[in-house]
Every structure is written in structure tokens, then in C-alpha cells.
PDB file of N, CA and C in Angstrom:
ATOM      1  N   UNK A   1       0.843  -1.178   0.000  1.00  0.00           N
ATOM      2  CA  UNK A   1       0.000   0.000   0.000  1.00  0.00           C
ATOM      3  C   UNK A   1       0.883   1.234   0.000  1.00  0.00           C
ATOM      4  N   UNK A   2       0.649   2.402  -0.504  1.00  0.00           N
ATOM      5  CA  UNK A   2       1.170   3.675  -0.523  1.00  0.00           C
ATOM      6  C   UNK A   2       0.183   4.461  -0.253  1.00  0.00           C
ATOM      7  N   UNK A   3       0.874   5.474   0.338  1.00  0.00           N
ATOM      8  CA  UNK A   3       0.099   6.959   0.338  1.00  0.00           C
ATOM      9  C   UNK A   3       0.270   7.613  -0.922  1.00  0.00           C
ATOM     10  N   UNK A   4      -0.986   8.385  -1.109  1.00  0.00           N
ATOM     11  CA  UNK A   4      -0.595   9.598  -2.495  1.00  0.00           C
ATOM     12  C   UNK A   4      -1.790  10.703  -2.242  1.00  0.00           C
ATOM     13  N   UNK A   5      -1.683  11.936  -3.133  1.00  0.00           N
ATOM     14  CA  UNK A   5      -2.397  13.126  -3.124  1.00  0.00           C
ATOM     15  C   UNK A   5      -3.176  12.543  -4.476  1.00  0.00           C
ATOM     16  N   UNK A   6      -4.700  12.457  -4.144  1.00  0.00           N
ATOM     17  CA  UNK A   6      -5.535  13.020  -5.044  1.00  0.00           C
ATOM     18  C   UNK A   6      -5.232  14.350  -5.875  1.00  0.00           C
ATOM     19  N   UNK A   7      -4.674  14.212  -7.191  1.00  0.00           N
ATOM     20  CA  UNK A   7      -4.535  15.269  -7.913  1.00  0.00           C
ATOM     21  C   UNK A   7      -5.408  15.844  -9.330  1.00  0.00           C
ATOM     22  N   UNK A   8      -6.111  15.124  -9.648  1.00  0.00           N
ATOM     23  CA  UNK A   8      -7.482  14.917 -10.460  1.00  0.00           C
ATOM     24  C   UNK A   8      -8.445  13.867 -10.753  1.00  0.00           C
ATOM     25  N   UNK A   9      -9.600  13.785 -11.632  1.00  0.00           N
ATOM     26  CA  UNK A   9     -10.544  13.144 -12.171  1.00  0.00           C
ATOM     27  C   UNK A   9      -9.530  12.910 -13.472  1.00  0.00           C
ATOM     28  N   UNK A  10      -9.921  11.365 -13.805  1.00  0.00           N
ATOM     29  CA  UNK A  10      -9.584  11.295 -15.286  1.00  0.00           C
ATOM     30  C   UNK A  10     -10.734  10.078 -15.720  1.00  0.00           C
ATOM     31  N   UNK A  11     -11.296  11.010 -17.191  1.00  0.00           N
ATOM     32  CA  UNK A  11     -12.270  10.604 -18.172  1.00  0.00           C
ATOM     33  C   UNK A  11     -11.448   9.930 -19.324  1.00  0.00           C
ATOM     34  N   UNK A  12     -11.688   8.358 -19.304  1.00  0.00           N
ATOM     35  CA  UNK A  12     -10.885   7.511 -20.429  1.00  0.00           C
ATOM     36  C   UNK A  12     -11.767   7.635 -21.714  1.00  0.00           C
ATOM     37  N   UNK A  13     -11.528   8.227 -22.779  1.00  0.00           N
ATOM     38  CA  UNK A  13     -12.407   7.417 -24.089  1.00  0.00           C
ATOM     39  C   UNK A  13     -12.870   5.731 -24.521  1.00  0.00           C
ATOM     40  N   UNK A  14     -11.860   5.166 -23.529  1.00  0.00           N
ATOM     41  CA  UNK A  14     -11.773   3.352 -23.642  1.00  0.00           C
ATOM     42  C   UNK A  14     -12.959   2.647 -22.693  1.00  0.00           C
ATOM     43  N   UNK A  15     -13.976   2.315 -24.146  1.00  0.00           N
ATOM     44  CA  UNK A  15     -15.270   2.131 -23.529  1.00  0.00           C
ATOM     45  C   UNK A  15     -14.829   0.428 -22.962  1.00  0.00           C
ATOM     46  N   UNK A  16     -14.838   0.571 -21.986  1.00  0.00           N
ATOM     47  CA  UNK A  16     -14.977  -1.084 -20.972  1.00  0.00           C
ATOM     48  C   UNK A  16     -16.095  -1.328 -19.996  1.00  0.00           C
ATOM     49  N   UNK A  17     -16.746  -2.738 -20.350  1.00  0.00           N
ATOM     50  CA  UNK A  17     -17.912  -2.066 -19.590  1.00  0.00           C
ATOM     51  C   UNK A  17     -17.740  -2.594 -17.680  1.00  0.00           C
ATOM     52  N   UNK A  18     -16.083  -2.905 -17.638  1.00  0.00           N
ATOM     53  CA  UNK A  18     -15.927  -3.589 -16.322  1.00  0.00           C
ATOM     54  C   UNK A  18     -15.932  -1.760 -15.673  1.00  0.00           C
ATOM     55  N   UNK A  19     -15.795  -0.400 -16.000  1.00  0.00           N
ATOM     56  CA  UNK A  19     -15.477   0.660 -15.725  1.00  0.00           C
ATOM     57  C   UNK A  19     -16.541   1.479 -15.570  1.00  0.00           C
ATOM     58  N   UNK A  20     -17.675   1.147 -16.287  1.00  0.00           N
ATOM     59  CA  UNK A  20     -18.896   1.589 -16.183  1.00  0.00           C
ATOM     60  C   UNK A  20     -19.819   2.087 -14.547  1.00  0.00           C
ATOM     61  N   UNK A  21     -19.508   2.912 -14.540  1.00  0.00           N
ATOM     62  CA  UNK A  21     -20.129   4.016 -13.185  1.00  0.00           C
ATOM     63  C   UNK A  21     -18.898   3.985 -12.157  1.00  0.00           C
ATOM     64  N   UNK A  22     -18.057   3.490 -12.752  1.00  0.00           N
ATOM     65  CA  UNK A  22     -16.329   3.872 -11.487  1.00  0.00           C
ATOM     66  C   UNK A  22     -16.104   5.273 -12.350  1.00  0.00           C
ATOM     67  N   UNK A  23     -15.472   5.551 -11.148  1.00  0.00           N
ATOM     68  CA  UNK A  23     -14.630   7.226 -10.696  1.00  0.00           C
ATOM     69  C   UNK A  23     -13.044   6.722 -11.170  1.00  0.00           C
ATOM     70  N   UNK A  24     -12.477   7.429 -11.698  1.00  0.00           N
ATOM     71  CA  UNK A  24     -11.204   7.207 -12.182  1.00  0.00           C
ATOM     72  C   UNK A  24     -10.427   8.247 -11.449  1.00  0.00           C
ATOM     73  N   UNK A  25      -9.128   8.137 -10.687  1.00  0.00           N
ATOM     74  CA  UNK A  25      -8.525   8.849 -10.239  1.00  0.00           C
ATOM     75  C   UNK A  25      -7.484   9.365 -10.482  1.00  0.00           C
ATOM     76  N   UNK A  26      -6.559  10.371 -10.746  1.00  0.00           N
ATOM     77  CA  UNK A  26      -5.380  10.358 -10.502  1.00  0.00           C
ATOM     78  C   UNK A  26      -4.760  10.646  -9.554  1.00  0.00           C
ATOM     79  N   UNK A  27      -3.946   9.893  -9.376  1.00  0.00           N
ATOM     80  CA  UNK A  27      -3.071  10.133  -7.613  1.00  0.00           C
ATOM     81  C   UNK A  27      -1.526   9.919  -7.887  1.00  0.00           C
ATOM     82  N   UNK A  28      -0.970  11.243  -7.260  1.00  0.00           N
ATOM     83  CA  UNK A  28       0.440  11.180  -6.864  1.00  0.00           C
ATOM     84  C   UNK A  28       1.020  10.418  -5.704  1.00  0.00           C
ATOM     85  N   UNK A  29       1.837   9.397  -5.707  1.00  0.00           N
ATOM     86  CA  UNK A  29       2.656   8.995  -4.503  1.00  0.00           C
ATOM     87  C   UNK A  29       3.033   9.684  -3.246  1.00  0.00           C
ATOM     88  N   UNK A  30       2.900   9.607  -2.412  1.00  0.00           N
ATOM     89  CA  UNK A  30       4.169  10.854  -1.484  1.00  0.00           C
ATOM     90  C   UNK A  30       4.375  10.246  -0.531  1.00  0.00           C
ATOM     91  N   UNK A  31       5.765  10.630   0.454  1.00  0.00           N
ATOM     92  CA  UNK A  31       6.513   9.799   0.951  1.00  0.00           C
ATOM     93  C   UNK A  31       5.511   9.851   2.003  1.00  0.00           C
ATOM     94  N   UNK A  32       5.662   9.447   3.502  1.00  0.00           N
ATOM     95  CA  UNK A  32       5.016   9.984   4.399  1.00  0.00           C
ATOM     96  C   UNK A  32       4.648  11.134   5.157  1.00  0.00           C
ATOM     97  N   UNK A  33       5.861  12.343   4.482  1.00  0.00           N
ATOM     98  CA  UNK A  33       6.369  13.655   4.895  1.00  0.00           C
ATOM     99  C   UNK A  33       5.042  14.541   4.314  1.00  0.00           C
ATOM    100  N   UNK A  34       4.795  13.644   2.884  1.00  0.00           N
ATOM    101  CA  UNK A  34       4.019  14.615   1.788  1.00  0.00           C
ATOM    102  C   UNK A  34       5.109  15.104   0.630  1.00  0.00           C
ATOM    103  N   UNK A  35       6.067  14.462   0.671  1.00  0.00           N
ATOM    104  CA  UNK A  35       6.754  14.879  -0.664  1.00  0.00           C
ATOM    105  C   UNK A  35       6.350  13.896  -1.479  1.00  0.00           C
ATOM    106  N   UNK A  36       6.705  14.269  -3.008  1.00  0.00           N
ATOM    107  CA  UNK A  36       6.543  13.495  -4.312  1.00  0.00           C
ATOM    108  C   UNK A  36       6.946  12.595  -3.967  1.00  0.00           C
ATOM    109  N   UNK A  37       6.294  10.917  -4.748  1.00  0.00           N
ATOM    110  CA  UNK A  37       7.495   9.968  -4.536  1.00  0.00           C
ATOM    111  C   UNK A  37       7.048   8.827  -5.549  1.00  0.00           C
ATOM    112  N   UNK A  38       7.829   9.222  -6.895  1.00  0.00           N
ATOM    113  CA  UNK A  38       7.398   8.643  -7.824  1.00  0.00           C
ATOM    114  C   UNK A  38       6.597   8.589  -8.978  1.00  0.00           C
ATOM    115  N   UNK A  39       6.079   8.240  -9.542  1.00  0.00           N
ATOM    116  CA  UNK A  39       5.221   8.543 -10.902  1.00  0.00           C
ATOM    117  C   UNK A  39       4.118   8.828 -10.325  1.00  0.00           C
ATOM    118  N   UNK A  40       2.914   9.356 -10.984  1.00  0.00           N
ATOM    119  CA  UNK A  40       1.355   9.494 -10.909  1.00  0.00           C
ATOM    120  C   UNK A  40       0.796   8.305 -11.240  1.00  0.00           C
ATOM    121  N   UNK A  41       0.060   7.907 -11.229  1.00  0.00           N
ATOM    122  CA  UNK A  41      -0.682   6.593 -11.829  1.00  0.00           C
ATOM    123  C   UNK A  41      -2.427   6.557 -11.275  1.00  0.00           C
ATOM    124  N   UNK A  42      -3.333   6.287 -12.507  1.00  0.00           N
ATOM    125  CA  UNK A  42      -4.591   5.935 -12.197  1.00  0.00           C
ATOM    126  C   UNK A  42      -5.020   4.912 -11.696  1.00  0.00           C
ATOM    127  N   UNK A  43      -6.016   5.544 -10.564  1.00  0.00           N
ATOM    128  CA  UNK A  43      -6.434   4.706  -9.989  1.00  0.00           C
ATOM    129  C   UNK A  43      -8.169   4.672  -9.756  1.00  0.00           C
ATOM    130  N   UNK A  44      -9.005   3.365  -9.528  1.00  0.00           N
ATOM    131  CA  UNK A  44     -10.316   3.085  -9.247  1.00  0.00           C
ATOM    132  C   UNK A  44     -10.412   3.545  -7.969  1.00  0.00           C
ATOM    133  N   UNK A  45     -11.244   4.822  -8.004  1.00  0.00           N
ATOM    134  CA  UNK A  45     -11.926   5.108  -6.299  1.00  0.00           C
ATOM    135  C   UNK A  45     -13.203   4.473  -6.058  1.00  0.00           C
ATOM    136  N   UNK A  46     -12.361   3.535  -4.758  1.00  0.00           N
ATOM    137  CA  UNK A  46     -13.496   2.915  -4.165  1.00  0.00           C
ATOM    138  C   UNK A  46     -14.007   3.391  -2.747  1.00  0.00           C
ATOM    139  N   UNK A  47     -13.720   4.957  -2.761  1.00  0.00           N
ATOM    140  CA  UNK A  47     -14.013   5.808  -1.239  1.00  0.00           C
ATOM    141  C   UNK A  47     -14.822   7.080  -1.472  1.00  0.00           C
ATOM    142  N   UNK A  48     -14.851   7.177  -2.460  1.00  0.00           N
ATOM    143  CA  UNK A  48     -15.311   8.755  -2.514  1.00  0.00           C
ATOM    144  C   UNK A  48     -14.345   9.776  -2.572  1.00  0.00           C
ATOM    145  N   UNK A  49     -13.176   9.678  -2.764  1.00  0.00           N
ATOM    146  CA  UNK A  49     -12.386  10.501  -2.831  1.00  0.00           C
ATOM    147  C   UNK A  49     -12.171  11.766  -3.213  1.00  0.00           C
ATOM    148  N   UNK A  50     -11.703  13.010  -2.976  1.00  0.00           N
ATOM    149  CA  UNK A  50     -11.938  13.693  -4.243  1.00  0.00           C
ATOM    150  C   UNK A  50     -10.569  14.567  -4.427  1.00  0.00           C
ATOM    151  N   UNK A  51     -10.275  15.464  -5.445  1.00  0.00           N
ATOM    152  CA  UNK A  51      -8.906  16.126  -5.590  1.00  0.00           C
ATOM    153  C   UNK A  51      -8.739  16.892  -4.509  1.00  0.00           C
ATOM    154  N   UNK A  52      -7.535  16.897  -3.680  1.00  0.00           N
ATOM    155  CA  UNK A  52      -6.660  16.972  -2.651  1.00  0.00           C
ATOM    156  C   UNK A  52      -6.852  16.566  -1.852  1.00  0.00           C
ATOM    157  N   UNK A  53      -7.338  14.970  -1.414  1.00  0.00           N
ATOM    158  CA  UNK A  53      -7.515  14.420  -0.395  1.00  0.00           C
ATOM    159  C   UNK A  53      -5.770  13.505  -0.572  1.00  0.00           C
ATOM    160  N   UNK A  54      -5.689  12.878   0.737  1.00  0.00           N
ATOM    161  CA  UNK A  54      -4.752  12.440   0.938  1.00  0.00           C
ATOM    162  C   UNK A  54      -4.841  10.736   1.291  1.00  0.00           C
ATOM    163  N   UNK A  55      -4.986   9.585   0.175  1.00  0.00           N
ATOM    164  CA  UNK A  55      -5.437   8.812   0.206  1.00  0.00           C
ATOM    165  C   UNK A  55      -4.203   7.686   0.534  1.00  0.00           C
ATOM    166  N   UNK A  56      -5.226   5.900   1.227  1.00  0.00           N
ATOM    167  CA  UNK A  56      -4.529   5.202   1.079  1.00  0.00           C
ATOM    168  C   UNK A  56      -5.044   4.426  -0.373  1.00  0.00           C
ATOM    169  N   UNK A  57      -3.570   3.367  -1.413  1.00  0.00           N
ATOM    170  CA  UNK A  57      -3.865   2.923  -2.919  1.00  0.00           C
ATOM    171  C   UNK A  57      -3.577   1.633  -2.460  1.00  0.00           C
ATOM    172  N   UNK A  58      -3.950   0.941  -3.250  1.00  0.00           N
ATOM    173  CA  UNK A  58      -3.335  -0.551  -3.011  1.00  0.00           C
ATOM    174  C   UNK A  58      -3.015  -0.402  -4.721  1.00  0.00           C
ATOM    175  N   UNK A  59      -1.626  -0.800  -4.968  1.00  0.00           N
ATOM    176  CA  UNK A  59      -1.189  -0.693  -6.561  1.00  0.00           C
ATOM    177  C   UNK A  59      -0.409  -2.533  -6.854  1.00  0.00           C
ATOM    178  N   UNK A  60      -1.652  -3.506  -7.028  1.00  0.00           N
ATOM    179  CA  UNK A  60      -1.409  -4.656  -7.042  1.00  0.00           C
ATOM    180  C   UNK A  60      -2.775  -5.135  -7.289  1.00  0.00           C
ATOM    181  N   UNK A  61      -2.453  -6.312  -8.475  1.00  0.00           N
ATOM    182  CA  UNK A  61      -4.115  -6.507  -8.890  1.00  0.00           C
ATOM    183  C   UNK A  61      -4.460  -7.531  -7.688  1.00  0.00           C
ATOM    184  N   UNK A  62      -3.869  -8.689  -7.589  1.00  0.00           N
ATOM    185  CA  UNK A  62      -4.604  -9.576  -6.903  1.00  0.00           C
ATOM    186  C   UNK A  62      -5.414  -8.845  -5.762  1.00  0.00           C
ATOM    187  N   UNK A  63      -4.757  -8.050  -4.924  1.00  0.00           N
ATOM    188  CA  UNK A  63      -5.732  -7.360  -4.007  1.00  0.00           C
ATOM    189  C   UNK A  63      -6.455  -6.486  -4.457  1.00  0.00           C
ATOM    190  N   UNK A  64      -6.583  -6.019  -5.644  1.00  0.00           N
ATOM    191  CA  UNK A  64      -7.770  -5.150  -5.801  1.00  0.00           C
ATOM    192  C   UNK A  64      -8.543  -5.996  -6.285  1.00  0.00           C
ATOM    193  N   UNK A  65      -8.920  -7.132  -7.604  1.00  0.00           N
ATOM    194  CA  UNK A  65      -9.763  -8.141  -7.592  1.00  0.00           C
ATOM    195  C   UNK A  65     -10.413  -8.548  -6.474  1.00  0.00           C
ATOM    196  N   UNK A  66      -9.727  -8.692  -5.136  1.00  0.00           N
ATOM    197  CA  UNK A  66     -10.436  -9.374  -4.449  1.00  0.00           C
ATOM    198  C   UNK A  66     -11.252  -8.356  -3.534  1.00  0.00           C
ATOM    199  N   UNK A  67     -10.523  -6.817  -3.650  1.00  0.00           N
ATOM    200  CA  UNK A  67     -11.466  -6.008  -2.855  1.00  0.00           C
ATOM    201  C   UNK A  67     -13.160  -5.649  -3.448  1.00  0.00           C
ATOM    202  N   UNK A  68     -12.617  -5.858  -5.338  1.00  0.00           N
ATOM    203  CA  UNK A  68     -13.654  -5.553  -5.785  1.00  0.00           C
ATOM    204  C   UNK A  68     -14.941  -6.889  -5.698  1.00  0.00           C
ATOM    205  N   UNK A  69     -13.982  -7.932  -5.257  1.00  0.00           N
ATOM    206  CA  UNK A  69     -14.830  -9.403  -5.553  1.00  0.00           C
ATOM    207  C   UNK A  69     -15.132  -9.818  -7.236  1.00  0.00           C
ATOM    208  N   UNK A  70     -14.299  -9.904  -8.280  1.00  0.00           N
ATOM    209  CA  UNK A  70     -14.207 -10.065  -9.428  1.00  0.00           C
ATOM    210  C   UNK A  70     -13.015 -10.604  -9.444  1.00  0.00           C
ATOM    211  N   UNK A  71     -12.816 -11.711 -10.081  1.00  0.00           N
ATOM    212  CA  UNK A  71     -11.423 -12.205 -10.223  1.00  0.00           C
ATOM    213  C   UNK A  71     -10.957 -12.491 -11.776  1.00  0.00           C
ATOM    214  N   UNK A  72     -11.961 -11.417 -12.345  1.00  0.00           N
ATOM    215  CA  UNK A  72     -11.314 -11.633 -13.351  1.00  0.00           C
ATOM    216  C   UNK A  72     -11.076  -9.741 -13.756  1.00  0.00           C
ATOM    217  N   UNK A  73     -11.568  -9.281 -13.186  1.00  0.00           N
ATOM    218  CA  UNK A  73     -11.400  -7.609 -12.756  1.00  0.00           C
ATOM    219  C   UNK A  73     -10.036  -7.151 -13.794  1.00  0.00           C
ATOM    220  N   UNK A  74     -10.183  -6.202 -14.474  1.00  0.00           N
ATOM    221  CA  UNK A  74      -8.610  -6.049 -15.390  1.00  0.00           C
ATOM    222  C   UNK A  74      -8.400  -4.674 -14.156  1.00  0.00           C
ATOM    223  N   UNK A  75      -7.841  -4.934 -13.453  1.00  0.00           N
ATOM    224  CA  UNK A  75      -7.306  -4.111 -12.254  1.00  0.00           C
ATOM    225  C   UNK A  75      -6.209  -4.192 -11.556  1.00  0.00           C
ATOM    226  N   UNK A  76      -5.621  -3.003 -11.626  1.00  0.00           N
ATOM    227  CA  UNK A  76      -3.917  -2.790 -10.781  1.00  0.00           C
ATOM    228  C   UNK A  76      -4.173  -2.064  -9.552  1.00  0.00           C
ATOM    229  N   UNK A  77      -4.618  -0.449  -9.535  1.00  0.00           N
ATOM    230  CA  UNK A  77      -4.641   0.226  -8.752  1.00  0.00           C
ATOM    231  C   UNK A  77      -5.456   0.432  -8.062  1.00  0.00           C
ATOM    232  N   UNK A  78      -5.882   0.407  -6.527  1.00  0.00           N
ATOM    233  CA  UNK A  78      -7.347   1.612  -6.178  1.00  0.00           C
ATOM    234  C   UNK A  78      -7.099   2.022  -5.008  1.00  0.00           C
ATOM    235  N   UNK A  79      -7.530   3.129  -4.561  1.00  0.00           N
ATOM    236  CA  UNK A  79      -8.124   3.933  -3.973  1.00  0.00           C
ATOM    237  C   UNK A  79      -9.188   3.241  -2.866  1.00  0.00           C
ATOM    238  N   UNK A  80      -8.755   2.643  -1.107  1.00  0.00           N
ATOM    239  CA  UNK A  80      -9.296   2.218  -0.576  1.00  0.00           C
ATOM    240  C   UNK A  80      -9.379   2.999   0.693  1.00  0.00           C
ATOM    241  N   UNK A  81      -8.839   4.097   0.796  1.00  0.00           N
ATOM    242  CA  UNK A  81      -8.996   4.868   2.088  1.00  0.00           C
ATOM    243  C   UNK A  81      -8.433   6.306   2.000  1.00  0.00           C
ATOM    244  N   UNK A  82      -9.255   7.383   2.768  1.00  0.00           N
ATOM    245  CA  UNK A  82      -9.276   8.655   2.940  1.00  0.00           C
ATOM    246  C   UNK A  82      -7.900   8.592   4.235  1.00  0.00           C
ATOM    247  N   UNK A  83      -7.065   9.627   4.227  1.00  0.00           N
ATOM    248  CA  UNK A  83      -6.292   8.947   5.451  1.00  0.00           C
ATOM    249  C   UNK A  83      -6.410  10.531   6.079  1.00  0.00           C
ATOM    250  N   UNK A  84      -6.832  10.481   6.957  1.00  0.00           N
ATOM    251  CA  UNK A  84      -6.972  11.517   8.246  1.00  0.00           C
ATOM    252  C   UNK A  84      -5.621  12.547   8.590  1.00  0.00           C
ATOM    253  N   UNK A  85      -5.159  11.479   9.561  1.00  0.00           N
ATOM    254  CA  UNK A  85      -3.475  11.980   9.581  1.00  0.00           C
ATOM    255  C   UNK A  85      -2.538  10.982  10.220  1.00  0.00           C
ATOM    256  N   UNK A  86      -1.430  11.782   9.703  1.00  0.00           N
ATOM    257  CA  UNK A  86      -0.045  10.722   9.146  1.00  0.00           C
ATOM    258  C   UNK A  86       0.780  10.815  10.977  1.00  0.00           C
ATOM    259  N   UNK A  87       1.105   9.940  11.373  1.00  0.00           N
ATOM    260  CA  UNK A  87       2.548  10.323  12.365  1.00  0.00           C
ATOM    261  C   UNK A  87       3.291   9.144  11.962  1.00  0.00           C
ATOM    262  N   UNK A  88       4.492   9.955  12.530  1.00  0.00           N
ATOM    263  CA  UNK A  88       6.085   9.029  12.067  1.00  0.00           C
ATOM    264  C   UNK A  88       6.707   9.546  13.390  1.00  0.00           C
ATOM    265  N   UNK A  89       7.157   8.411  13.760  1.00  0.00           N
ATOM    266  CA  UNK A  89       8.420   8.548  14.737  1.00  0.00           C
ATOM    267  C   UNK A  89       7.410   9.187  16.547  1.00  0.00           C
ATOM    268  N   UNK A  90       6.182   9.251  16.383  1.00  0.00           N
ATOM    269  CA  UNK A  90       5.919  10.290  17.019  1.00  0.00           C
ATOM    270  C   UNK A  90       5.057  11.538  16.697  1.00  0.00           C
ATOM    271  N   UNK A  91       5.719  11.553  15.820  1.00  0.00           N
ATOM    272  CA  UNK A  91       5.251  13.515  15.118  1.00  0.00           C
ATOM    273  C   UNK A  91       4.547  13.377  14.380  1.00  0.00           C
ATOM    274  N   UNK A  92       3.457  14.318  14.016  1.00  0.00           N
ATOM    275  CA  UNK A  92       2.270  14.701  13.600  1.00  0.00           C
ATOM    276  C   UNK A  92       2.577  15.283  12.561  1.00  0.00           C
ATOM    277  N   UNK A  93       2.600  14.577  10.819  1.00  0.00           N
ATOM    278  CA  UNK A  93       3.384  15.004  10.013  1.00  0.00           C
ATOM    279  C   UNK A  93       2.274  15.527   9.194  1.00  0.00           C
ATOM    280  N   UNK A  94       0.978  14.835   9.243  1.00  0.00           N
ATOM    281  CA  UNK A  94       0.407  15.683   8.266  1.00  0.00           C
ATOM    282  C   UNK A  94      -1.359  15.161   8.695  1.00  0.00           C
ATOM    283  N   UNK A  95      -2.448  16.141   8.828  1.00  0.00           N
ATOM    284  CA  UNK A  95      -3.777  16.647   9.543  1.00  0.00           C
ATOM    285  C   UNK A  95      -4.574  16.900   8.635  1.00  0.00           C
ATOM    286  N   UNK A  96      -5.286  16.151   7.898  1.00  0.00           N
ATOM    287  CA  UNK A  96      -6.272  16.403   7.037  1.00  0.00           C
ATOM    288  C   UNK A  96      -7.154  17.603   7.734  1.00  0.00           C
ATOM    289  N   UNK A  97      -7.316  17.487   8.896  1.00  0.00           N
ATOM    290  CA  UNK A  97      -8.309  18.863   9.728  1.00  0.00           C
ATOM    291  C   UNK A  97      -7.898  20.143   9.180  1.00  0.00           C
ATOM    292  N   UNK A  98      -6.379  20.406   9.678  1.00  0.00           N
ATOM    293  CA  UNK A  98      -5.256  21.304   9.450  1.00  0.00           C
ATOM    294  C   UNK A  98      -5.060  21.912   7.905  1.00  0.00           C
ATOM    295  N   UNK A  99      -5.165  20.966   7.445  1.00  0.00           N
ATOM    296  CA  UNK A  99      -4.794  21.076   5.836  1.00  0.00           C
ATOM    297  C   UNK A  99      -6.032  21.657   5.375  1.00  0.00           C
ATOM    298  N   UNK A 100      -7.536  21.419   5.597  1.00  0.00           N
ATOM    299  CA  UNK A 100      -8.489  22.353   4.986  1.00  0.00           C
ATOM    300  C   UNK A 100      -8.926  23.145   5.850  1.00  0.00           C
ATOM    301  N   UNK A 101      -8.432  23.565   6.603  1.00  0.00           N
ATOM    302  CA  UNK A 101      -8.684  24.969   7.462  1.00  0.00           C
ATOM    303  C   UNK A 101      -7.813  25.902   7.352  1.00  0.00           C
ATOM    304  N   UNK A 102      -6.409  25.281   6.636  1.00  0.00           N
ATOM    305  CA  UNK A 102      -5.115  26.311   6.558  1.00  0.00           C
ATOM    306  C   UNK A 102      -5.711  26.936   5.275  1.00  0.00           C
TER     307      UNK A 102
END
């Protein structure tokens, strides 16, 4: 699992009908700090997510097949949790509260 920033909606032209009424996401990686960490990559929101939330991904099909319950699911990435806030070591690195009130 990784953390990443909700950074847009993405609308595919590639009619599939396993995609039909899913939310397509794009999400950036970031370390635990909140820095970049790594490529962007789309992902299936299965939370409600929306751009600048700070989500948990699972980027591995077998576990997303089985979150979706389809095992034949053409699926890598999704979007299974809103994450509140982050600590490391102790410290209070990052406050979803904080972050939309700043």
C-alpha cells in the first residue's frame, strides 16, 4: 500500500464495460512527509475521494480483484482509504483537519 495526493478526475475514451459508473482517479505517490514519490498513476476510487484528499492505494491486482470481488477484474490500482493523519516517529506530520482549514 502507498500513500498519495488526489490530484485529479480522469475521463478515459476506452469504452470497458468492467469501468462503467467507477470514478477514475489520478493520484500522486508521497513519501510519508508529503513529498513526491514517484510517478502518478490511475487509480479506481473505491471511497469517494476527491482532488486533494490524501489517500490510502493498493497498486497490485490480486488485491484489488479481491477487494472488488471479481477475479477476473482487469485491475492494478485503487483507492481504498481517505487517510486523516499521518505520524512518524511520534510527530504529527500531516492533519487532514489542518490542511483544509489552513
Amino acid at each position: 500500500m502507498i500513500i498519495a495526493e488526489v490530484v485529479g478526475n480522469v475521463t478515459s475514451p476506452v469504452q470497458m464495460d468492467f469501468l462503467d459508473g467507477r470514478t477514475l482517479l489520478l493520484v500522486q505517490p508521497l513519501t510519508p512527509q508529503g513529498a513526491p514519490s514517484g510517478n502518478a498513476r490511475i487509480a479506481i476510487d473505491t471511497v469517494g475521494a476527491g482532488e486533494g484528499d490524501r489517500v490510502l492505494v493498493i497498486d497490485e491486482g490480486n488485491s484489488g480483484r479481491q477487494i472488488l470481488g471479481d477475479s477476473d477484474a482487469p485491475v492494478k490500482t485503487l483507492v481504498v482509504g481517505v487517510i486523516d493523519h499521518v505520524e512518524v516517529g511520534g510527530e504529527h506530520v500531516y492533519n487532514h483537519y489542518e490542511e483544509v482549514s489552513a
